[in-house]
N, C-alpha and C. Protein backbone atom coordinates (compact mmCIF):
# COMPACT_ATOMS: atom_id res chain seq x y z
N UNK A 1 -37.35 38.12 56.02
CA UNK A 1 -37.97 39.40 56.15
C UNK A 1 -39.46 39.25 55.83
N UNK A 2 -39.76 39.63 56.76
CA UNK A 2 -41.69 39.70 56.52
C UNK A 2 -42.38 40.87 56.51
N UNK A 3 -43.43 41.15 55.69
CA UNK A 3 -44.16 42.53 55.66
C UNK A 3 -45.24 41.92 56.24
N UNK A 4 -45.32 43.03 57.42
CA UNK A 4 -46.24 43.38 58.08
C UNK A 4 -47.66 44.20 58.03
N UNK A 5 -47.91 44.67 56.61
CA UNK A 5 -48.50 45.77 56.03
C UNK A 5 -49.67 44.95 56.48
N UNK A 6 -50.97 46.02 57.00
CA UNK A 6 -51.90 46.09 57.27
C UNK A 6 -52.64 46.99 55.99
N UNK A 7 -54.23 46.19 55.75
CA UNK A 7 -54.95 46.99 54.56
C UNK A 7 -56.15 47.09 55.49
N UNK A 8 -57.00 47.63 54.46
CA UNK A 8 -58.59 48.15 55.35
C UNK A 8 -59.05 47.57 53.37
N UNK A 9 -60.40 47.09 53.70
CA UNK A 9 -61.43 46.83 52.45
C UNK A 9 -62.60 46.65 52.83
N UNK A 10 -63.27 46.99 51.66
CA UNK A 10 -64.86 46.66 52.06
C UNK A 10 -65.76 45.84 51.02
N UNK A 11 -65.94 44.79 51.53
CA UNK A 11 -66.81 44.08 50.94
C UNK A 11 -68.15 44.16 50.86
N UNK A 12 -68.95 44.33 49.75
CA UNK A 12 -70.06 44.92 49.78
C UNK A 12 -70.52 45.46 51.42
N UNK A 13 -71.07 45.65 51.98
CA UNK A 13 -71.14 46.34 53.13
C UNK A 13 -70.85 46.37 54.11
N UNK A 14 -69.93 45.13 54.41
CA UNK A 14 -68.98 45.60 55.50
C UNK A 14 -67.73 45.88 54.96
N UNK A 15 -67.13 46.46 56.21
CA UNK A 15 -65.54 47.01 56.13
C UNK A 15 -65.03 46.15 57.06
N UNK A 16 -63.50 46.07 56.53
CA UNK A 16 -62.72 45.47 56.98
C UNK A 16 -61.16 45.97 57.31
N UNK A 17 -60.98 46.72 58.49
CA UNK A 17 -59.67 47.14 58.36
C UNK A 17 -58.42 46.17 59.51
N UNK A 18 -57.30 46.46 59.18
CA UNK A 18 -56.39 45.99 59.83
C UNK A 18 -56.19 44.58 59.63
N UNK A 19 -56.03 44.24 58.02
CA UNK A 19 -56.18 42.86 57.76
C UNK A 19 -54.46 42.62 57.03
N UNK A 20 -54.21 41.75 57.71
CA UNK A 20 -52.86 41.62 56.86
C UNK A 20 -52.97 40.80 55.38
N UNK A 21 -51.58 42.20 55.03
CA UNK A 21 -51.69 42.08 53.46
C UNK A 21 -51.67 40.32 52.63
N UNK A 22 -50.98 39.84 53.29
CA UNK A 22 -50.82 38.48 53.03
C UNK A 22 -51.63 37.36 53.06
N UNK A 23 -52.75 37.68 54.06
CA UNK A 23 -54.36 37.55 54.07
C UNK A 23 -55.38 37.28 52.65
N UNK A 24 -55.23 38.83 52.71
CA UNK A 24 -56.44 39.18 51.11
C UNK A 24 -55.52 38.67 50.10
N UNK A 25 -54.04 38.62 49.78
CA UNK A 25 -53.55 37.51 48.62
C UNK A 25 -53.52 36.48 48.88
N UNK A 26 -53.72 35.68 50.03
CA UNK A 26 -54.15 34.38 49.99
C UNK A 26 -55.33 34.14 49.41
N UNK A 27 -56.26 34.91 50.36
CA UNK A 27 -57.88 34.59 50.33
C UNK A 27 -58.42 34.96 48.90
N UNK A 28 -57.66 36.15 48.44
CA UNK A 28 -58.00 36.27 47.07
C UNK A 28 -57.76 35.02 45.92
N UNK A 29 -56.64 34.50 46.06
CA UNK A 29 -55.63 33.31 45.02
C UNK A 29 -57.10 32.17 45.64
N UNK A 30 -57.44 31.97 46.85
CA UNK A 30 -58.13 30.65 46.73
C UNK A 30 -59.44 30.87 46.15
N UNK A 31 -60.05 31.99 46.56
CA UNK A 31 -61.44 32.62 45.72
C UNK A 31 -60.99 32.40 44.22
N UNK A 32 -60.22 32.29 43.65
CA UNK A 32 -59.79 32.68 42.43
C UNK A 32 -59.64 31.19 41.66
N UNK A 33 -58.81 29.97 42.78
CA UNK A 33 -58.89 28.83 42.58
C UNK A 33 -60.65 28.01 42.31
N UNK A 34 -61.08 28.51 43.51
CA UNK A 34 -62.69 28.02 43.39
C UNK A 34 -63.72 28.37 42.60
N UNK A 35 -63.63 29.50 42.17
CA UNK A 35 -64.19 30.15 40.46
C UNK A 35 -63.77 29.12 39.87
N UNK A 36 -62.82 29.12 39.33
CA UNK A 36 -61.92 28.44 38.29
C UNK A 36 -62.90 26.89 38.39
N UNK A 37 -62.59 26.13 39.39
CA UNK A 37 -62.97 24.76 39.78
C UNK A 37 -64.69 24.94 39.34
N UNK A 38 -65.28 26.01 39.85
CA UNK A 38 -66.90 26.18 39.97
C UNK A 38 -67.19 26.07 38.43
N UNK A 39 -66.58 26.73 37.25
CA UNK A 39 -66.77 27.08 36.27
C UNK A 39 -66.24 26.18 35.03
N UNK A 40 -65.22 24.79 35.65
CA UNK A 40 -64.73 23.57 35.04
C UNK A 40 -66.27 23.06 35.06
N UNK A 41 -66.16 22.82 36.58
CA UNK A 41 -67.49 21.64 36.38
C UNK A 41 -68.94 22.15 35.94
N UNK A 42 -68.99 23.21 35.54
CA UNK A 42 -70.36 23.83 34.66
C UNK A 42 -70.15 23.55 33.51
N UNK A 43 -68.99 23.76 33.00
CA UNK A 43 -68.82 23.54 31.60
C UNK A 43 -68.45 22.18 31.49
N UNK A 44 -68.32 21.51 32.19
CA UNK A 44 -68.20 19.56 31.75
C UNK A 44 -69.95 19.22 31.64
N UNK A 45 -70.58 19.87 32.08
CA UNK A 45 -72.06 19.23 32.21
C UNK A 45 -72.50 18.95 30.69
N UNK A 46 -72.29 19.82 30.01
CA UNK A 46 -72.47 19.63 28.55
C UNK A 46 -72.00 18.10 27.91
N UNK A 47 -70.85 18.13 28.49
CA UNK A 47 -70.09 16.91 28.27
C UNK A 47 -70.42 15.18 28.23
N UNK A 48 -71.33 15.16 29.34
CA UNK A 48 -71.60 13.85 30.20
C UNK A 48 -72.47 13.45 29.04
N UNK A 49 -73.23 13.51 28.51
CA UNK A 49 -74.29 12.87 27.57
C UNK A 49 -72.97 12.16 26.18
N UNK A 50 -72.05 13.49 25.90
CA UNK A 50 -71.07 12.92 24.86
C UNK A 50 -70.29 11.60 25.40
N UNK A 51 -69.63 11.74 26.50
CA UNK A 51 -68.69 10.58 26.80
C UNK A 51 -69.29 9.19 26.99
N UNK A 52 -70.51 9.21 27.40
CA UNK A 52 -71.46 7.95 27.72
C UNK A 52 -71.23 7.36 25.84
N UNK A 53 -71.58 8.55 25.23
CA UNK A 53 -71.87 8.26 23.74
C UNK A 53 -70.39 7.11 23.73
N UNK A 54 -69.33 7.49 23.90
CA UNK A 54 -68.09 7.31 23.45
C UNK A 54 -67.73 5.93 23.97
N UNK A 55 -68.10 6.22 25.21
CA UNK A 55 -68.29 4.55 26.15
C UNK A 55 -69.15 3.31 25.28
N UNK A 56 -70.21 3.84 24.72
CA UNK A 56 -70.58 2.96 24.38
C UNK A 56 -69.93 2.23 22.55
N UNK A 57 -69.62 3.66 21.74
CA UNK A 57 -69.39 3.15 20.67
C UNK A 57 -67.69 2.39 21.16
N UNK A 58 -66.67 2.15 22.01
CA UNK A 58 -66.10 1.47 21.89
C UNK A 58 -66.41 0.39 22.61
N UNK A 59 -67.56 0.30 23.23
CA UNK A 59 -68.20 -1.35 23.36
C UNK A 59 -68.74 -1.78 22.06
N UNK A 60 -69.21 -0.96 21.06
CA UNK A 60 -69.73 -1.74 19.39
C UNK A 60 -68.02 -2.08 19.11
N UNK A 61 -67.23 -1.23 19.20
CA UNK A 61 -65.99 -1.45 18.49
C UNK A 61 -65.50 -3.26 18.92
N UNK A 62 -65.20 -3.18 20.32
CA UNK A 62 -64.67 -4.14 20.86
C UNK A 62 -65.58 -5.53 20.81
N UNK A 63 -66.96 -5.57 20.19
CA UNK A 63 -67.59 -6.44 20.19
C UNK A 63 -67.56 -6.58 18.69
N UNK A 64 -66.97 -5.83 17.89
CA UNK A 64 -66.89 -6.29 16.47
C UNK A 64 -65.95 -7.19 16.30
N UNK A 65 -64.07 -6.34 17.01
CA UNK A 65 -63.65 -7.18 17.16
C UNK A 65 -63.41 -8.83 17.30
N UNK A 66 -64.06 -8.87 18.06
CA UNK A 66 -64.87 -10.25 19.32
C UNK A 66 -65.34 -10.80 18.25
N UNK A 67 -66.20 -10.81 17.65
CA UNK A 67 -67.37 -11.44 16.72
C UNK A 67 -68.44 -11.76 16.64
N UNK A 68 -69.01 -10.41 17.79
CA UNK A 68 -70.38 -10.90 17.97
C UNK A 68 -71.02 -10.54 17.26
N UNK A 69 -72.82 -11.14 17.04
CA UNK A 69 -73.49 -11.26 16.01
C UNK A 69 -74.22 -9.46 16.04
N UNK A 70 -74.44 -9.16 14.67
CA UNK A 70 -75.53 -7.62 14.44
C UNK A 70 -76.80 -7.81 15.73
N UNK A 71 -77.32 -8.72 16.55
CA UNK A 71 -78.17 -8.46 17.46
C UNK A 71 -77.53 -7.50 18.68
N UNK A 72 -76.15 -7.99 18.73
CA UNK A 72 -75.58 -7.20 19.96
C UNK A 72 -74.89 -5.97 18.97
N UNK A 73 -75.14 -5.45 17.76
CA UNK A 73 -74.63 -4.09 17.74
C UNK A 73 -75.82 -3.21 17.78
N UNK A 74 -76.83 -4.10 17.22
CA UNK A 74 -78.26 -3.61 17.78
C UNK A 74 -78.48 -2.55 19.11
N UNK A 75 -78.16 -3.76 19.85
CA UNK A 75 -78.63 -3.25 21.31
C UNK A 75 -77.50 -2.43 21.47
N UNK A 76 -76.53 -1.93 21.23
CA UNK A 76 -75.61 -1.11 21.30
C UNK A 76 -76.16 0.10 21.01
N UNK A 77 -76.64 -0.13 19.61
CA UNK A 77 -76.88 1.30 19.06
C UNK A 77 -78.33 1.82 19.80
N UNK A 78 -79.19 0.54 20.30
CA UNK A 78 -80.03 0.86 21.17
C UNK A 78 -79.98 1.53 22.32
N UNK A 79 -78.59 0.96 23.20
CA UNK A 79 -78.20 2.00 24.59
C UNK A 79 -77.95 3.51 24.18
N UNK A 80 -77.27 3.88 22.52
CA UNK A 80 -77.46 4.97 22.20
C UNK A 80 -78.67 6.23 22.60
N UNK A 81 -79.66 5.49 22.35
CA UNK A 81 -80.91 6.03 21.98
C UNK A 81 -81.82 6.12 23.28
N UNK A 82 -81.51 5.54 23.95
CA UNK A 82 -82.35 5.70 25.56
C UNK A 82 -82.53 7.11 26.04
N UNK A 83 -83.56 6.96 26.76
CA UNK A 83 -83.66 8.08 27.23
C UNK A 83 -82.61 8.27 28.50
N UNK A 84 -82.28 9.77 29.12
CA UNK A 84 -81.19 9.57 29.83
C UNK A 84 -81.91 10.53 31.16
């Protein structure tokens, strides 16, 4: 069984009638998906400077491990500090 229901809307200045109902809840759910997605990747931007951070302190980690000498935690803590 399928509904056939026809709506009328207006989007800021145009109108839109004779649109099936099943339409505007699609088109609405994907508008709704792409906010969502638009507003992840705004709020990760903050992010990117931290994770580089994180990348690098488990290269000090894994080079402690290892046994390399304080020149290479140096330059570690140096990639910290760069400009980005």
């Amino acid at each position: 069984m399928q509904s056939e229901t026809q709506v009328s809307f207006t989007l800021l200045n145009y109108s839109f009638s004779n649109v099936p109902l099943f339409s505007v809840i699609i088109g609405s759910m994907l508008i709704g998906v792409l906010l969502a997605y638009l507003i992840h990747m705004i709020n990760s931007i903050p992010r990117l400077p931290k994770d580089i951070q994180l990348q690098t302190m488990r290269i000090i980690q894994d080079r402690f491990l290892v046994g390399v000498t304080a020149g290479a935690c140096r330059e570690a803590a140096n990639l910290l500090q760069a400009p980005k």
